[in-house]
PDB file of N, CA and C in Angstrom:
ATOM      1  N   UNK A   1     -51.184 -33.013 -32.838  1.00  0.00           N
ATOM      2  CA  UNK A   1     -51.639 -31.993 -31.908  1.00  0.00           C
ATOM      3  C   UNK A   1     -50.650 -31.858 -30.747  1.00  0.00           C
ATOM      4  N   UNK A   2     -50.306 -33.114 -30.061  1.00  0.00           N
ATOM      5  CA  UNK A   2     -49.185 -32.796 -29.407  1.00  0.00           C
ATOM      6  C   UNK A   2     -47.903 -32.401 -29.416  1.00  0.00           C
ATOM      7  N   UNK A   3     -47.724 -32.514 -30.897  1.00  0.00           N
ATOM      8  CA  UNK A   3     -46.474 -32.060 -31.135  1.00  0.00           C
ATOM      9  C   UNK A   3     -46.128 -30.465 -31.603  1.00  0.00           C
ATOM     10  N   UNK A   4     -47.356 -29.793 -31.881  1.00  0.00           N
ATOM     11  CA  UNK A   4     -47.758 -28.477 -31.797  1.00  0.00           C
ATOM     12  C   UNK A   4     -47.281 -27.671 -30.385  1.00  0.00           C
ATOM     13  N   UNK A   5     -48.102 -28.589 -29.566  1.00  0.00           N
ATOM     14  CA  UNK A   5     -48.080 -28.080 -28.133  1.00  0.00           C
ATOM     15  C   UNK A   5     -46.754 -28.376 -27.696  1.00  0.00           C
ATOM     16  N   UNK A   6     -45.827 -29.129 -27.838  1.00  0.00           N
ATOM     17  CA  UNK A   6     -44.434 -29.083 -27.482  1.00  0.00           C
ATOM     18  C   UNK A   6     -43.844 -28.026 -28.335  1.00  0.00           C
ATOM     19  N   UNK A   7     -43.684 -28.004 -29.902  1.00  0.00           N
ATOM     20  CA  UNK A   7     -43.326 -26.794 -30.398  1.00  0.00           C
ATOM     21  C   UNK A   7     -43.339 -25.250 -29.793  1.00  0.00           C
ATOM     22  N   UNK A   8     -44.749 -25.015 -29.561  1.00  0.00           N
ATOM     23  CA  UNK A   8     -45.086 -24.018 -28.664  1.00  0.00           C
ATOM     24  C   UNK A   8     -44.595 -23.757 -27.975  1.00  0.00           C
ATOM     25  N   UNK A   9     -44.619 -24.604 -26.529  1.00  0.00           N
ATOM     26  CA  UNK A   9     -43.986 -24.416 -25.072  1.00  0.00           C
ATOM     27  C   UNK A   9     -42.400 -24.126 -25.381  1.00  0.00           C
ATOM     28  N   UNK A  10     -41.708 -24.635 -26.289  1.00  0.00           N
ATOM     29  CA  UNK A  10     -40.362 -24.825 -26.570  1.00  0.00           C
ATOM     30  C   UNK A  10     -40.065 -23.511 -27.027  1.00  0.00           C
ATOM     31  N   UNK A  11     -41.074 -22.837 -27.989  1.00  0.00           N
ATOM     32  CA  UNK A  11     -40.651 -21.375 -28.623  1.00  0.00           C
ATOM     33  C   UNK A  11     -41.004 -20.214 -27.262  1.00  0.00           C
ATOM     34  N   UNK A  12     -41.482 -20.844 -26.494  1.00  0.00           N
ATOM     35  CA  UNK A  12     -42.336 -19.761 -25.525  1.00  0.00           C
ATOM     36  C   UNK A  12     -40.929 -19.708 -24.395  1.00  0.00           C
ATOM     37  N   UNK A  13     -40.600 -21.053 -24.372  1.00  0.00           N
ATOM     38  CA  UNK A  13     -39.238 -21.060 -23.148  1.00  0.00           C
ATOM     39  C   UNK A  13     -38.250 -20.205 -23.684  1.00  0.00           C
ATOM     40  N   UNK A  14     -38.026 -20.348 -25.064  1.00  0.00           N
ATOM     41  CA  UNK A  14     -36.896 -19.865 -25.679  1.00  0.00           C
ATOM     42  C   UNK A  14     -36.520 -18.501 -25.497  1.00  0.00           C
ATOM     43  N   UNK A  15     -37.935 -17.482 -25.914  1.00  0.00           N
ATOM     44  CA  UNK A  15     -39.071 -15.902 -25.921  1.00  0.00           C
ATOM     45  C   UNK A  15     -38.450 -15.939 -24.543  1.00  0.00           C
ATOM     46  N   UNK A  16     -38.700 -16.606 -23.300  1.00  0.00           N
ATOM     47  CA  UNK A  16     -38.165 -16.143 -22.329  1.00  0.00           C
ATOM     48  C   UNK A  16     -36.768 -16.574 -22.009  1.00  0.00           C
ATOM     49  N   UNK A  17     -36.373 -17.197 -22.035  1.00  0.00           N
ATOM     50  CA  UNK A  17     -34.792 -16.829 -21.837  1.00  0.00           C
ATOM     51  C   UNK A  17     -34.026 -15.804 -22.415  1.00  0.00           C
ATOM     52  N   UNK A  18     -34.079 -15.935 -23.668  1.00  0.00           N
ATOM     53  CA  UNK A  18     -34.272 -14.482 -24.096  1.00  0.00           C
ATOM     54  C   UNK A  18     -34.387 -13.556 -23.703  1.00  0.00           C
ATOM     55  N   UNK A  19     -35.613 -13.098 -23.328  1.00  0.00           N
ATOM     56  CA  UNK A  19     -35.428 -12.056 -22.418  1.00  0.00           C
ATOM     57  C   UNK A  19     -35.212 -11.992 -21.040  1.00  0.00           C
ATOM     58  N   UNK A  20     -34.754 -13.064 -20.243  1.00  0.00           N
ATOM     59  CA  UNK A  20     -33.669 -12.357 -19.452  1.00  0.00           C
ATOM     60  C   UNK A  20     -32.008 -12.464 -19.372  1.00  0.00           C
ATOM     61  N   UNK A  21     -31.648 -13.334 -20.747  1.00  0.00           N
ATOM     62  CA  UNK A  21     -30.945 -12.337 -20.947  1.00  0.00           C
ATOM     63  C   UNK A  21     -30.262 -11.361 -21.280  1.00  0.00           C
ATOM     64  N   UNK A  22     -31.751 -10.713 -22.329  1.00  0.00           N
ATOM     65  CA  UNK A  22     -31.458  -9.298 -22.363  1.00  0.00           C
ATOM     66  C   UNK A  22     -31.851  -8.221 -20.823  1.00  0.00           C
ATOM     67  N   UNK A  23     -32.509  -8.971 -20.330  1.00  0.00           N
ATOM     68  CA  UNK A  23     -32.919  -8.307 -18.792  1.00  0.00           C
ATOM     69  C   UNK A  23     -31.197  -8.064 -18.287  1.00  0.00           C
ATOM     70  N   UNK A  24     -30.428  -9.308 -18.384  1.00  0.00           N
ATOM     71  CA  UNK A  24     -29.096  -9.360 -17.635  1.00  0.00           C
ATOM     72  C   UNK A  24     -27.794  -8.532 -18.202  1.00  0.00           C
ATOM     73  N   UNK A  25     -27.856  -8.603 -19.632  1.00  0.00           N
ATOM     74  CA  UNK A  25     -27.198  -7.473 -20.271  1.00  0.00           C
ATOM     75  C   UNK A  25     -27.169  -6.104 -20.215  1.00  0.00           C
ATOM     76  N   UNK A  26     -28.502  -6.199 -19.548  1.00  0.00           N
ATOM     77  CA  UNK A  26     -29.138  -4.726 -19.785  1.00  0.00           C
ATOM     78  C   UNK A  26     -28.446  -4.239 -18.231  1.00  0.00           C
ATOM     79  N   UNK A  27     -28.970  -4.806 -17.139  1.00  0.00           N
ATOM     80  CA  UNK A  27     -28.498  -4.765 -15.690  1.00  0.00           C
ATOM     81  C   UNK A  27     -26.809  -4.472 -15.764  1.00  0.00           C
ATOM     82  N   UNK A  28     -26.185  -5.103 -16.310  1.00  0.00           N
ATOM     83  CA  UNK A  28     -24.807  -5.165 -16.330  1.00  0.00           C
ATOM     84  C   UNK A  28     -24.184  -3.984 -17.160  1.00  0.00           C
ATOM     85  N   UNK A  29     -24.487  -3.579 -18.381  1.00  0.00           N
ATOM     86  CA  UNK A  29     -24.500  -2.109 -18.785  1.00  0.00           C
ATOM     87  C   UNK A  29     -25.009  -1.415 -17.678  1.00  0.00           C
ATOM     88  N   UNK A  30     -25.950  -1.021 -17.206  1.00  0.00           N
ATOM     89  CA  UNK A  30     -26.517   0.020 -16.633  1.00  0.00           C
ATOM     90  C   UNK A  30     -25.360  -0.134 -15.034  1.00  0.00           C
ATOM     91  N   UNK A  31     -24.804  -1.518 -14.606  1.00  0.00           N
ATOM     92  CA  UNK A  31     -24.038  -1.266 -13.644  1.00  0.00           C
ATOM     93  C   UNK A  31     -22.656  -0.585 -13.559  1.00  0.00           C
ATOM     94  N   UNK A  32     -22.020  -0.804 -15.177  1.00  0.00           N
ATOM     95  CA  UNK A  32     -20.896  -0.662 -15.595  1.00  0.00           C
ATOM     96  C   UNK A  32     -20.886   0.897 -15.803  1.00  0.00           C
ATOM     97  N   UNK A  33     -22.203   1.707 -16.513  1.00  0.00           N
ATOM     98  CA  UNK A  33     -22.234   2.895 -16.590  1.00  0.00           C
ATOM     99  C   UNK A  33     -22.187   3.702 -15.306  1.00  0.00           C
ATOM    100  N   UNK A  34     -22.905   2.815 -13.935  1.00  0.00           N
ATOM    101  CA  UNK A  34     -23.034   3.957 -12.996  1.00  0.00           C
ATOM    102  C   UNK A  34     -22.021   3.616 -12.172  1.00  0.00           C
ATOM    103  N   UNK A  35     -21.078   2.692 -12.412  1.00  0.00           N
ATOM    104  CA  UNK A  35     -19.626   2.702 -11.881  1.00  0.00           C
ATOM    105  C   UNK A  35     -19.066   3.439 -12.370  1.00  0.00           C
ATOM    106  N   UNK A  36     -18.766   4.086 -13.805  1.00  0.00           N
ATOM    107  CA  UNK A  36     -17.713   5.049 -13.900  1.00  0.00           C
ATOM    108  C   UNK A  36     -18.566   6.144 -13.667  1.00  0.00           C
ATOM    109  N   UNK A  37     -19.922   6.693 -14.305  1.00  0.00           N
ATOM    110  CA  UNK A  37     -19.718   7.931 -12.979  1.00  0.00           C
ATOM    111  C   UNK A  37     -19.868   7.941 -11.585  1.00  0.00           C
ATOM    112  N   UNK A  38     -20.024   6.751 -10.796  1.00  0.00           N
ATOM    113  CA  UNK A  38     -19.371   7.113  -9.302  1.00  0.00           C
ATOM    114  C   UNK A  38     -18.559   7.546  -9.164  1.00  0.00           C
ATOM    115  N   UNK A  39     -17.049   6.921  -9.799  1.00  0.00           N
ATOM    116  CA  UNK A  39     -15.868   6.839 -10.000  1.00  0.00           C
ATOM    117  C   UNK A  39     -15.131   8.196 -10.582  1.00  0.00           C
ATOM    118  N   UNK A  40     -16.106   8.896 -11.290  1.00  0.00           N
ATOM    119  CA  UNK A  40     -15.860   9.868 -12.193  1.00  0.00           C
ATOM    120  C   UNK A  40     -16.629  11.245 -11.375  1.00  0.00           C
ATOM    121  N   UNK A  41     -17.865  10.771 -10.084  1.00  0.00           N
ATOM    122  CA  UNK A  41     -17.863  12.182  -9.031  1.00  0.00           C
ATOM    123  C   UNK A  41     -17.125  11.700  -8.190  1.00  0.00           C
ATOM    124  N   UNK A  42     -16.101  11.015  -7.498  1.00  0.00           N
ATOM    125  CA  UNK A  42     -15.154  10.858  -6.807  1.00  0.00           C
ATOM    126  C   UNK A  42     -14.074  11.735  -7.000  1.00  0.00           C
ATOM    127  N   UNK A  43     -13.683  11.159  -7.998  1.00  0.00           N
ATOM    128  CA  UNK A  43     -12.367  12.054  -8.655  1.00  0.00           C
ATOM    129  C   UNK A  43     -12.847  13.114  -8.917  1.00  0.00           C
ATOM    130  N   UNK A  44     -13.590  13.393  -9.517  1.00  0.00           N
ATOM    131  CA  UNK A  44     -14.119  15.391  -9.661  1.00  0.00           C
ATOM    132  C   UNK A  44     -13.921  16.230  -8.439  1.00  0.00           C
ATOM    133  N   UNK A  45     -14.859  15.705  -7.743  1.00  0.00           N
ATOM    134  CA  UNK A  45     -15.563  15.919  -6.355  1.00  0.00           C
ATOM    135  C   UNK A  45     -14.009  15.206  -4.617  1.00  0.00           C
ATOM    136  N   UNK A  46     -12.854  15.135  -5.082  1.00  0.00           N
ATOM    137  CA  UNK A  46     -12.080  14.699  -4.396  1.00  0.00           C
ATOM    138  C   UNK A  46     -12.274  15.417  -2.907  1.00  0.00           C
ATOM    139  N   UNK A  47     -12.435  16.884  -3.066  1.00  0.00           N
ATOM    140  CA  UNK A  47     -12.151  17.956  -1.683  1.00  0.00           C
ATOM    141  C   UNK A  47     -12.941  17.056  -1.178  1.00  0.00           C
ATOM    142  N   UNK A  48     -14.342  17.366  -1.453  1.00  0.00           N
ATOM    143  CA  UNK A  48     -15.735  17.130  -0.152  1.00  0.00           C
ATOM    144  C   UNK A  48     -15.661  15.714  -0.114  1.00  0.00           C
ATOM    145  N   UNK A  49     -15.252  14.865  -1.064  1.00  0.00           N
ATOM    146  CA  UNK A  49     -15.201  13.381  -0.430  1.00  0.00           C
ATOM    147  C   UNK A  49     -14.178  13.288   0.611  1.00  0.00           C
ATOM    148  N   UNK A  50     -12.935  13.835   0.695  1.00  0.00           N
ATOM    149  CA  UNK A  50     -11.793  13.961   1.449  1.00  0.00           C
ATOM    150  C   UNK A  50     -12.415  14.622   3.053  1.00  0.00           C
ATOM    151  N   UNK A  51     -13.403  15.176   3.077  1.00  0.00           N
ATOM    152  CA  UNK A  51     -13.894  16.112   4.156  1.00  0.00           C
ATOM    153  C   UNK A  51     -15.138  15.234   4.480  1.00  0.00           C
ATOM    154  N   UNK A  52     -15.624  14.715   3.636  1.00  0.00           N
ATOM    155  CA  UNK A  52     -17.189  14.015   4.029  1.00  0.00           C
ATOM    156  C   UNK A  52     -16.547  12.468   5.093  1.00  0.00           C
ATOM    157  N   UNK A  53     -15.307  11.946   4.343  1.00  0.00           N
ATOM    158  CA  UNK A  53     -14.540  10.670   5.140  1.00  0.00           C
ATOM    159  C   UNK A  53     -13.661  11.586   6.294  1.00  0.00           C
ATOM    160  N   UNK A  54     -12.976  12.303   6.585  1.00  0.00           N
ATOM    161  CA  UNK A  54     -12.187  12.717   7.762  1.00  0.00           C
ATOM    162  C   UNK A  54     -13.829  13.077   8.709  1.00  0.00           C
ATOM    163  N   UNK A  55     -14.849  13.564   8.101  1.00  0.00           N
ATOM    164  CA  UNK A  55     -15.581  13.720   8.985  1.00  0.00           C
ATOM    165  C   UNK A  55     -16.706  12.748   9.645  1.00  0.00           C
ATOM    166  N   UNK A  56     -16.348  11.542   9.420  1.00  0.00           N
ATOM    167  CA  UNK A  56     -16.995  10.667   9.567  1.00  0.00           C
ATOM    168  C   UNK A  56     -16.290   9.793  10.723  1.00  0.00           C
ATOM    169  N   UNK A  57     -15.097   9.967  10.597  1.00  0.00           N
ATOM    170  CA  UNK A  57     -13.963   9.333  11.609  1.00  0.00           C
ATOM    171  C   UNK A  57     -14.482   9.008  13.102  1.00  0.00           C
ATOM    172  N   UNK A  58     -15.033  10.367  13.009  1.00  0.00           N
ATOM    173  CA  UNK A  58     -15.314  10.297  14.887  1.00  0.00           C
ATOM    174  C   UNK A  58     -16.630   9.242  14.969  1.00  0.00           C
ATOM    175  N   UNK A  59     -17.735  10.019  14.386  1.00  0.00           N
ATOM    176  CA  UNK A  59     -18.931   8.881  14.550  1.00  0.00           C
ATOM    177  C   UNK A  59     -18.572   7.203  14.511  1.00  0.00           C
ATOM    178  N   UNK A  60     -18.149   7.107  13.128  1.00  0.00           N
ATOM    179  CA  UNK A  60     -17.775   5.851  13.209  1.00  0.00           C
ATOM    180  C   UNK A  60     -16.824   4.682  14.150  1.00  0.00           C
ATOM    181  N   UNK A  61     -15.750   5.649  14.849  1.00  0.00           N
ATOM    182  CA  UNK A  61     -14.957   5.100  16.074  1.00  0.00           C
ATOM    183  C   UNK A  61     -16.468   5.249  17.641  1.00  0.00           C
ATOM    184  N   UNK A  62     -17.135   6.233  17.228  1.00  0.00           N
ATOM    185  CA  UNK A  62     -18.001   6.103  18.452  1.00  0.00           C
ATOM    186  C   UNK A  62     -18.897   4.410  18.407  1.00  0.00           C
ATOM    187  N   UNK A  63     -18.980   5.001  17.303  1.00  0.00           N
ATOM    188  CA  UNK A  63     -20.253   3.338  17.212  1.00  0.00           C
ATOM    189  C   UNK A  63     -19.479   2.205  17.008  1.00  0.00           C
ATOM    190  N   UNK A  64     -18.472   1.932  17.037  1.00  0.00           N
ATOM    191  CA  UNK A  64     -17.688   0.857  17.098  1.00  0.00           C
ATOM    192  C   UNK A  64     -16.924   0.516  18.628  1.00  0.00           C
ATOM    193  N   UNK A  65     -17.046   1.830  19.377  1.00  0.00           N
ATOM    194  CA  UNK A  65     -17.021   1.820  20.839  1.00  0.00           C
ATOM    195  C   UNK A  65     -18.378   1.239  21.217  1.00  0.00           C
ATOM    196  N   UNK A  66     -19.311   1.565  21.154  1.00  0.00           N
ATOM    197  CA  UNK A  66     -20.877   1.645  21.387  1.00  0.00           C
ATOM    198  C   UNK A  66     -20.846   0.040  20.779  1.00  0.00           C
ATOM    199  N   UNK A  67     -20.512  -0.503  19.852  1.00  0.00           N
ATOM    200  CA  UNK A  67     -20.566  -1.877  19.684  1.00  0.00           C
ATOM    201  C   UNK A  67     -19.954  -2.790  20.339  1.00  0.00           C
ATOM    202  N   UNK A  68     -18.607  -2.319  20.941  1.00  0.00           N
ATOM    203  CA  UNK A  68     -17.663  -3.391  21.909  1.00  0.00           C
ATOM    204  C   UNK A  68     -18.157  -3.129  22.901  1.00  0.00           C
ATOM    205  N   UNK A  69     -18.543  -2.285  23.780  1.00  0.00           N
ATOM    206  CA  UNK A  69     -19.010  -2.217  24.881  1.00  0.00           C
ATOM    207  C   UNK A  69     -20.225  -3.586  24.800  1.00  0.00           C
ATOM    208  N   UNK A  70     -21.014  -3.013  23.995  1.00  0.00           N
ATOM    209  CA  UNK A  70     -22.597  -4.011  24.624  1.00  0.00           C
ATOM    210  C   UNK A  70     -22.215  -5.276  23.887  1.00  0.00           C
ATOM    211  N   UNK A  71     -20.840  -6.127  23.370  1.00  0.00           N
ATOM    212  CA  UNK A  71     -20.592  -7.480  23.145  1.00  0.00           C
ATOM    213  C   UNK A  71     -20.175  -7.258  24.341  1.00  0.00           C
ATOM    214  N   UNK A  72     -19.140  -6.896  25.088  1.00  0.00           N
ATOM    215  CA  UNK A  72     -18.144  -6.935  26.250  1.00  0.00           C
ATOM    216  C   UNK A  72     -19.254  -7.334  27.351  1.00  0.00           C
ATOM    217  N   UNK A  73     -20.537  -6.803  27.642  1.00  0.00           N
ATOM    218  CA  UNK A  73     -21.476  -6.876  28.415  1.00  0.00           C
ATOM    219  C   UNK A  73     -21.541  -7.995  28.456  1.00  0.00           C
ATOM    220  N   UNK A  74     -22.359  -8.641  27.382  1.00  0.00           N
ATOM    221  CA  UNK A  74     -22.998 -10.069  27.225  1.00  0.00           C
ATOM    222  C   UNK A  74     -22.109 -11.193  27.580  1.00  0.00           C
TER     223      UNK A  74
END
């Protein structure tokens, strides 16, 4: 009887490792796919990314002013 119940637990650990890692295969495809089309509306899409980053320039130098200031404070 106990050796049933170890059988068991042993096929049940197995059932789950198993599935994760098909959980982890699966994650890693699905990351690899939505890297190349990031990669692939980047390059399409070059103008407005080129215009969306030059236009970001200013904000981002503001809040990095806005950040040295209130360390400089303290």
């Amino acid at each position: 009887m106990s050796e049933e119940k170890k059988n068991e637990v042993e096929k049940q650990e197995e059932e789950r490792k198993s599935s994760e890692v098909a959980k982890t295969v699966f994650k890693y495809v699905l990351g690899v796919v939505l890297l190349g089309l990031g990669i692939g509306a980047i390059i399409g899409l070059w103008e407005a990314v080129w215009i969306l980053i030059k236009g970001c320039i200013g904000p981002f130098l503001v809040l990095a002013g806005v950040i040295t200031i209130a360390i400089a404070r303290e």
